[in-house]
Protein backbone atom coordinates (compact mmCIF):
# COMPACT_ATOMS: atom_id res chain seq x y z
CA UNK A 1 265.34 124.01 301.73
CA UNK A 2 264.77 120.68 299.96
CA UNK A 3 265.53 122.26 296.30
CA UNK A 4 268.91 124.19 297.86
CA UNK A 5 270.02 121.29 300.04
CA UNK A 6 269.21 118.46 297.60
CA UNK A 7 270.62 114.81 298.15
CA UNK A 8 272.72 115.95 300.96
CA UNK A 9 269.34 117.21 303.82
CA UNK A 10 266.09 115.02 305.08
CA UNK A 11 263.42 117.80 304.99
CA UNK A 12 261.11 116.96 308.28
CA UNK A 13 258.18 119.22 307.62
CA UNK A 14 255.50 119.87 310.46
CA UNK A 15 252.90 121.58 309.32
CA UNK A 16 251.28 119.62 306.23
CA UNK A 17 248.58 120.40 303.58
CA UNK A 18 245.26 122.62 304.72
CA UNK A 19 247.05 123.56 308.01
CA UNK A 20 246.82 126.60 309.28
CA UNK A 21 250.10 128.13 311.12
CA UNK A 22 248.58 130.50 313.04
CA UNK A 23 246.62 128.07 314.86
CA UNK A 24 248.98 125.52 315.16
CA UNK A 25 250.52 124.18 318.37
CA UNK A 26 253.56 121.79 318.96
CA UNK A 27 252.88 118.66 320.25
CA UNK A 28 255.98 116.06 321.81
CA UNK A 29 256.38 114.44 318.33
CA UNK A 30 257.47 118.31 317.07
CA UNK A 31 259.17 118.99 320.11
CA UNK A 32 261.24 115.64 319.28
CA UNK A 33 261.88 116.65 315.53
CA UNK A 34 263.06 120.02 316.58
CA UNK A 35 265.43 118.86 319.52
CA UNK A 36 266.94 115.93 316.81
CA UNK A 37 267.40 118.02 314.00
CA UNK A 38 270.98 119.91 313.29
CA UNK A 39 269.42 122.82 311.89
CA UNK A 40 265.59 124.58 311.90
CA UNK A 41 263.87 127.34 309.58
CA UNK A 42 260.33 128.33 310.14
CA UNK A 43 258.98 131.91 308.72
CA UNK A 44 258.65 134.60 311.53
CA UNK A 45 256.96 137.68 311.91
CA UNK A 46 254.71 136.20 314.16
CA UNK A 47 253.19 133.80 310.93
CA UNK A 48 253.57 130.59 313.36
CA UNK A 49 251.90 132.05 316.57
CA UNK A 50 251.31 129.74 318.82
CA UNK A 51 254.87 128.10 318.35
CA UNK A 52 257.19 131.30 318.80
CA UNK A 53 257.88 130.96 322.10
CA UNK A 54 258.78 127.28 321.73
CA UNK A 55 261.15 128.10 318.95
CA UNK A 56 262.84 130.54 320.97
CA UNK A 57 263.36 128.23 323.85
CA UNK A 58 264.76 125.82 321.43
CA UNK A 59 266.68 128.13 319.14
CA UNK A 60 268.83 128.74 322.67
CA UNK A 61 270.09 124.83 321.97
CA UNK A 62 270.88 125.15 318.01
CA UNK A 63 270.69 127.10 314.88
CA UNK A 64 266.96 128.23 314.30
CA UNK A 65 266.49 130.71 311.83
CA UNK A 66 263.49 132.86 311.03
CA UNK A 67 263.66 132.82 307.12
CA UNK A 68 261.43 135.39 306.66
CA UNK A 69 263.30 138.27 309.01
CA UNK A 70 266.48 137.72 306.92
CA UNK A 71 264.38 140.13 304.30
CA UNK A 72 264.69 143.66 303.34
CA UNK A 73 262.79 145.26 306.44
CA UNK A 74 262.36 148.22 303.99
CA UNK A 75 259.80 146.16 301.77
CA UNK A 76 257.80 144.58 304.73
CA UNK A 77 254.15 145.54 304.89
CA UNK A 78 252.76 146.82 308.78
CA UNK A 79 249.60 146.87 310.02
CA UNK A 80 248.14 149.97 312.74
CA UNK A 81 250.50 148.44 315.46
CA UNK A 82 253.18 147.86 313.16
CA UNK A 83 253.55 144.36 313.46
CA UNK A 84 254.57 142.84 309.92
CA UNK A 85 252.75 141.10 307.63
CA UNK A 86 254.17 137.91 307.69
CA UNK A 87 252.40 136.46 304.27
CA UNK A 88 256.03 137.73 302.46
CA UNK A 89 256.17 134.55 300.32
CA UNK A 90 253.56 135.99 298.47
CA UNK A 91 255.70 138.31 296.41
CA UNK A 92 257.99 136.19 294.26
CA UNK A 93 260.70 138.74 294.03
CA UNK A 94 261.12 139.21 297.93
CA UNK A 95 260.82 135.71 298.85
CA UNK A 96 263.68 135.13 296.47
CA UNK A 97 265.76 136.59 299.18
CA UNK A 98 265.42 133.70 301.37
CA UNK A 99 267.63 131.36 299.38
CA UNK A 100 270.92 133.09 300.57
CA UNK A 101 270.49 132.54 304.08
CA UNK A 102 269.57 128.89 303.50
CA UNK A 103 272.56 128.12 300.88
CA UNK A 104 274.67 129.52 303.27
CA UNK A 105 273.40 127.84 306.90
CA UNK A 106 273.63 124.78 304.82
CA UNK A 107 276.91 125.85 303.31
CA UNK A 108 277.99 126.37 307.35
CA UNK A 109 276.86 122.83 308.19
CA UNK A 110 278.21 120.88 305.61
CA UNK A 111 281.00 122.95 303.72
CA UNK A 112 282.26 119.79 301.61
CA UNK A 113 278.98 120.40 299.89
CA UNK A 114 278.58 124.81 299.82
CA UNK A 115 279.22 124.75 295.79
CA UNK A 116 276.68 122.45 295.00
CA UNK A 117 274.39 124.39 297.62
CA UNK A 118 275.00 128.02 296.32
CA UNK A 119 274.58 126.40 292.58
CA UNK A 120 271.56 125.04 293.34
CA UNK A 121 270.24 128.30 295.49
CA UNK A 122 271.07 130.04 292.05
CA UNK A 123 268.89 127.91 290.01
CA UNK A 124 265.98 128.39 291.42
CA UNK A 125 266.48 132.32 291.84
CA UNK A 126 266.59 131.70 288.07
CA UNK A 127 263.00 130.30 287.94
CA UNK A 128 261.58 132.29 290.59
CA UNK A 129 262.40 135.35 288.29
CA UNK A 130 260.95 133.86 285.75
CA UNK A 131 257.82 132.84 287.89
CA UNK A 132 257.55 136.64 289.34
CA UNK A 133 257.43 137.76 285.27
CA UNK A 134 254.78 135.39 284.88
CA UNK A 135 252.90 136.83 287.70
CA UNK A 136 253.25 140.48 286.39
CA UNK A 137 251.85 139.72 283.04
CA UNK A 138 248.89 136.98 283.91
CA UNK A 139 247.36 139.75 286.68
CA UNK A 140 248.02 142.68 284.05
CA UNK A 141 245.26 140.34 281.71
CA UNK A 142 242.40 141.12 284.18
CA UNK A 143 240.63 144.38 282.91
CA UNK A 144 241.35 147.20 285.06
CA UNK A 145 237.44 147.43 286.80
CA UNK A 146 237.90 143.94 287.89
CA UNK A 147 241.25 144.01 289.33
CA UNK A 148 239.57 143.30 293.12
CA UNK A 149 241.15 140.07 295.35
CA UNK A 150 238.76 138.91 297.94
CA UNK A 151 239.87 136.51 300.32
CA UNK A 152 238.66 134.68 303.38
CA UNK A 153 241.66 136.46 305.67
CA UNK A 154 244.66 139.16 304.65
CA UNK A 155 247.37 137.10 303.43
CA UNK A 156 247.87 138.71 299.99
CA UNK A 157 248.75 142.02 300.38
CA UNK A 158 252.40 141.55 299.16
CA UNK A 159 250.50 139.60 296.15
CA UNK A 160 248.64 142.79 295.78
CA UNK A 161 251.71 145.09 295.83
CA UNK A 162 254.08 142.42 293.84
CA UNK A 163 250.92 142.10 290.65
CA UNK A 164 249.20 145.13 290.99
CA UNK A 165 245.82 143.96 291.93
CA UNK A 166 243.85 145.75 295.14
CA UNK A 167 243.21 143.09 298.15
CA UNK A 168 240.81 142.78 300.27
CA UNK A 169 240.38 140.18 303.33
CA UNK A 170 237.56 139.03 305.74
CA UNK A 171 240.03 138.32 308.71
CA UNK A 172 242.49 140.61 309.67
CA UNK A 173 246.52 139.12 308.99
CA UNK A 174 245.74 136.29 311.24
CA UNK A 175 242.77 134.27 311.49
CA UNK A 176 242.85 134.41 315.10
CA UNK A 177 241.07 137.42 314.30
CA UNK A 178 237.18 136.99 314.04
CA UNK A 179 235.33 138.37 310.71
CA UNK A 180 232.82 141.27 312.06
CA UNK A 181 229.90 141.72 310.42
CA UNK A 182 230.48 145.11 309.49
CA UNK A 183 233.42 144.31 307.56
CA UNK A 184 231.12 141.53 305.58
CA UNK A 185 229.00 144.01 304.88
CA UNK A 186 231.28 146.00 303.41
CA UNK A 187 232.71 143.71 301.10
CA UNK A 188 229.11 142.87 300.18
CA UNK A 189 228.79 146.79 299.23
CA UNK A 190 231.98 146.40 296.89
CA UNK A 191 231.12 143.46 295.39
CA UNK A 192 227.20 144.44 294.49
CA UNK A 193 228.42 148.02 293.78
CA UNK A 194 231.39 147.30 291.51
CA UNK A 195 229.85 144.04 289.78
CA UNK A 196 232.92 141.80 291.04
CA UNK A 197 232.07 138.06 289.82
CA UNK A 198 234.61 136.18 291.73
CA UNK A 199 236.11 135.52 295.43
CA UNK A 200 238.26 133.30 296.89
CA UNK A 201 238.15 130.42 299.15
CA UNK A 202 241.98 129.45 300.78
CA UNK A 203 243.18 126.10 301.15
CA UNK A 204 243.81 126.52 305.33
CA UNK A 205 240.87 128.76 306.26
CA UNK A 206 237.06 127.69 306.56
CA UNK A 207 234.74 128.84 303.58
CA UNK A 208 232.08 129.80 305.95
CA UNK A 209 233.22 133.80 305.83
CA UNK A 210 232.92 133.59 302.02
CA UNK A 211 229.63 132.16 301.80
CA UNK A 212 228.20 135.01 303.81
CA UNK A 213 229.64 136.96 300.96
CA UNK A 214 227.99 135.29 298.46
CA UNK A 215 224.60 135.16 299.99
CA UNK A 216 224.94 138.62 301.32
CA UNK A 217 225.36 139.89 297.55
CA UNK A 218 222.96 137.47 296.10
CA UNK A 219 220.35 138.96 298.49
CA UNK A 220 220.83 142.46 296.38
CA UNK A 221 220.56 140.76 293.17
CA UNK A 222 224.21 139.97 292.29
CA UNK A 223 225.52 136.89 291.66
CA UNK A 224 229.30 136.45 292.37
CA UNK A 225 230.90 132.67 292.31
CA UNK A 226 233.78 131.14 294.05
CA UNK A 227 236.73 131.82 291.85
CA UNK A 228 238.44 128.72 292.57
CA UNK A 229 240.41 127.89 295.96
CA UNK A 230 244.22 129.91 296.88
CA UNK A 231 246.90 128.24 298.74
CA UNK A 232 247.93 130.97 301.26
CA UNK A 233 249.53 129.95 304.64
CA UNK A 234 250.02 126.34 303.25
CA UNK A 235 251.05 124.48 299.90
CA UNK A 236 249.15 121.22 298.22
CA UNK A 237 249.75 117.56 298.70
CA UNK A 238 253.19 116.88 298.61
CA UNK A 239 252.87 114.79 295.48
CA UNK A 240 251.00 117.84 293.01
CA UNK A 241 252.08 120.85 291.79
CA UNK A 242 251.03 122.99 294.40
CA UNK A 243 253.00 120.72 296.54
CA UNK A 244 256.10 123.08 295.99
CA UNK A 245 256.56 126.71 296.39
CA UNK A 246 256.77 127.47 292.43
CA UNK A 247 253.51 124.97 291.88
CA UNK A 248 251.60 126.90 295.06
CA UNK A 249 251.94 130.35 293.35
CA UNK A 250 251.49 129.50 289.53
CA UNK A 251 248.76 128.12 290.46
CA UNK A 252 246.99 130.98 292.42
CA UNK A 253 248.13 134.13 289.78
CA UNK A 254 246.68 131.69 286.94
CA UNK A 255 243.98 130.75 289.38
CA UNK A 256 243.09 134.41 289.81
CA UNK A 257 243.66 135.80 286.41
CA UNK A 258 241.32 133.55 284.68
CA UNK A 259 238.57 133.71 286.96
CA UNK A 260 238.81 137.70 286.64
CA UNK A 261 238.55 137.49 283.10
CA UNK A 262 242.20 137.05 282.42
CA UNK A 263 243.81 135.26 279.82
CA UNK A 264 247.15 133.56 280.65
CA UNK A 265 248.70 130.17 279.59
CA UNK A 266 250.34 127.51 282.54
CA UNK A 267 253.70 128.47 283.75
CA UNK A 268 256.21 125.92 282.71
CA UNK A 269 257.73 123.93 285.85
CA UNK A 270 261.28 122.41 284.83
C-alpha cells in the first residue's frame, strides 16, 4: 500500500515485526486507528483470526477490503474443510494480483492522484516478476533428494507450489493448532530416513516445535541444523530488508536454497 500510494497515504500498520496474526487481538488503540482511517486492507481467509469479526463490524462504517479474497479463487489452496490457505503472499506471482485492487481503492479515494497510483502499482508488478523468476531458479539449485521445507507451522504451501519444493509443517495452517506428537514423529522419520540437513525456524512462531525435531533425529544418529530463520505471517524491522514485502521473500528463497545446498546470488532490490 505504501509503495502504490506513495507521498500521497500515511501507512498505520498494526501488527509489527515477530507478531503473529493469528493470535492477535485488537485492543482500543486499533479500534481507534481503524475508526480514523479513510480506508483499511488486512489479508482474509481467516489469516487475522481473532480480528475478523471486528473488521466486519467496522467494514459496515467504511471501505475495508480483504486483499487477499480479491485473488483468483481458482489458485487458492484448501485444507479437509475447505477453508483456504490464507499464507497466499507466499507465491510471488499470485500476490501480484493484489496491487490492482489497491491502485484502484486508492485511485477511488483520491482520483487527482489515480495515474501516479496505477504507475506506481505497475512498477512494482515489474519487480515482483522479476522476484518470482528469481525464486524459480534459486529453489531449482537445491538437488532434487533435498528439495524438503520443514517449518514450525503450514504457511508455505503456495511457496511449495510457486518453487517446486515439497512442504511440510508442524502446526496445521494456523498455529492455534497444537503440534501432536505423532506428527513430530513423523517428520523425525523423514528427516532421519531421507538424510534432510536443514529446518526452519519462522520469525512469528516459537522454536520449541523445531527443537523436538532436532533432538528427536539426533536421538537416531542424524544430525540436522537450523537452516536459518523464515519470515512467514510477518516481515522484519521496518528499517532492513526484510522490512518490505520484496526484502521478506528474497530473503527466505535465498535463505532456503543455500542451506539445501543451493547456489544462488542476492536478488537486486532497486
Amino acid at each position: 500500500v505504501q509503495q502504490v500510494g506513495g507521498r500521497h497515504v500515511n501507512v498505520t500498520q498494526l501488527m509489527g515485526p515477530g507478531v503473529d496474526p493469528h493470535l492477535y487481538k485488537a485492543n482500543r488503540d486499533d479500534i481507534q486507528s481503524i475508526l480514523d482511517s479513510d480506508l483499511v486492507f488486512f489479508s482474509g481467509h481467516h489469516l487475522e483470526g481473532k480480528m475478523a469479526e471486528t473488521l466486519e463490524k467496522l467494514g459496515e462504517q467504511k471501505p475495508i477490503i480483504a486483499l487477499a479474497e480479491q485473488l483468483d479463487e481458482s489458485r487458492l489452496v484448501k485444507d479437509e474443510q475447505s477453508q483456504a490457505d490464507p499464507h497466499l503472499w507466499m507465491d510471488v506471482s499470485l500476490w501480484a494480483g493484489v496491487l490492482q485492487p489497491i491502485s484502484e481503492s486508492l485511485a477511488e479515494l483520491l482520483p487527482e492522484h489515480a495515474y501516479e497510483f496505477r504507475g506506481n502499482a505497475a512498477s512494482v508488478e515489474k519487480q515482483l516478476a522479476e522476484l518470482h523468476q528469481y525464486g524459480i531458479q534459486a529453489i531449482a539449485s537445491i538437488p532434487e533428494d533435498q528439495r524438503q521445507l520443514i517449518t514450525s507451522h503450514d504457511a508455505f504451501q503456495y511457496f511449495g507450489l510457486a518453487y517446486n519444493i515439497e512442504v511440510l509443517g508442524i502446526q496445521g495452517l494456523s498455529t492455534e493448532s497444537e503440534a501432536g506428537l505423532q506428527r513430530i514423529n513423523q517428520l523425525v522419520d523423514l528427516i532421519t530416513e531421507q538424510k534432510i540437513n536443514a529446518i526452519f525456524i519462522e520469525s512469528s512462531v516459537p522454536q520449541k516445535n523445531i527443537n523436538s525435531l532436532i533432538e528427536g533425529a539426533k536421538s537416531r544418529g542424524h544430525e540436522v541444523k537450523i537452516g536459518g530463520e523464515l519470515y512467514s505471517d510477518a516481515m522484519g524491522e521496518p528499517s532492513s530488508m526484510q522490512g518490505t514485502y520484496v526484502g521478506m521473500m528474497a530473503h527466505n528463497i535465498a535463505t532456503v536454497a543455500r542451506a539445501l545446498g543451493g547456489k544462488t546470488e542476492d536478488f537486486t532490490i532497486e
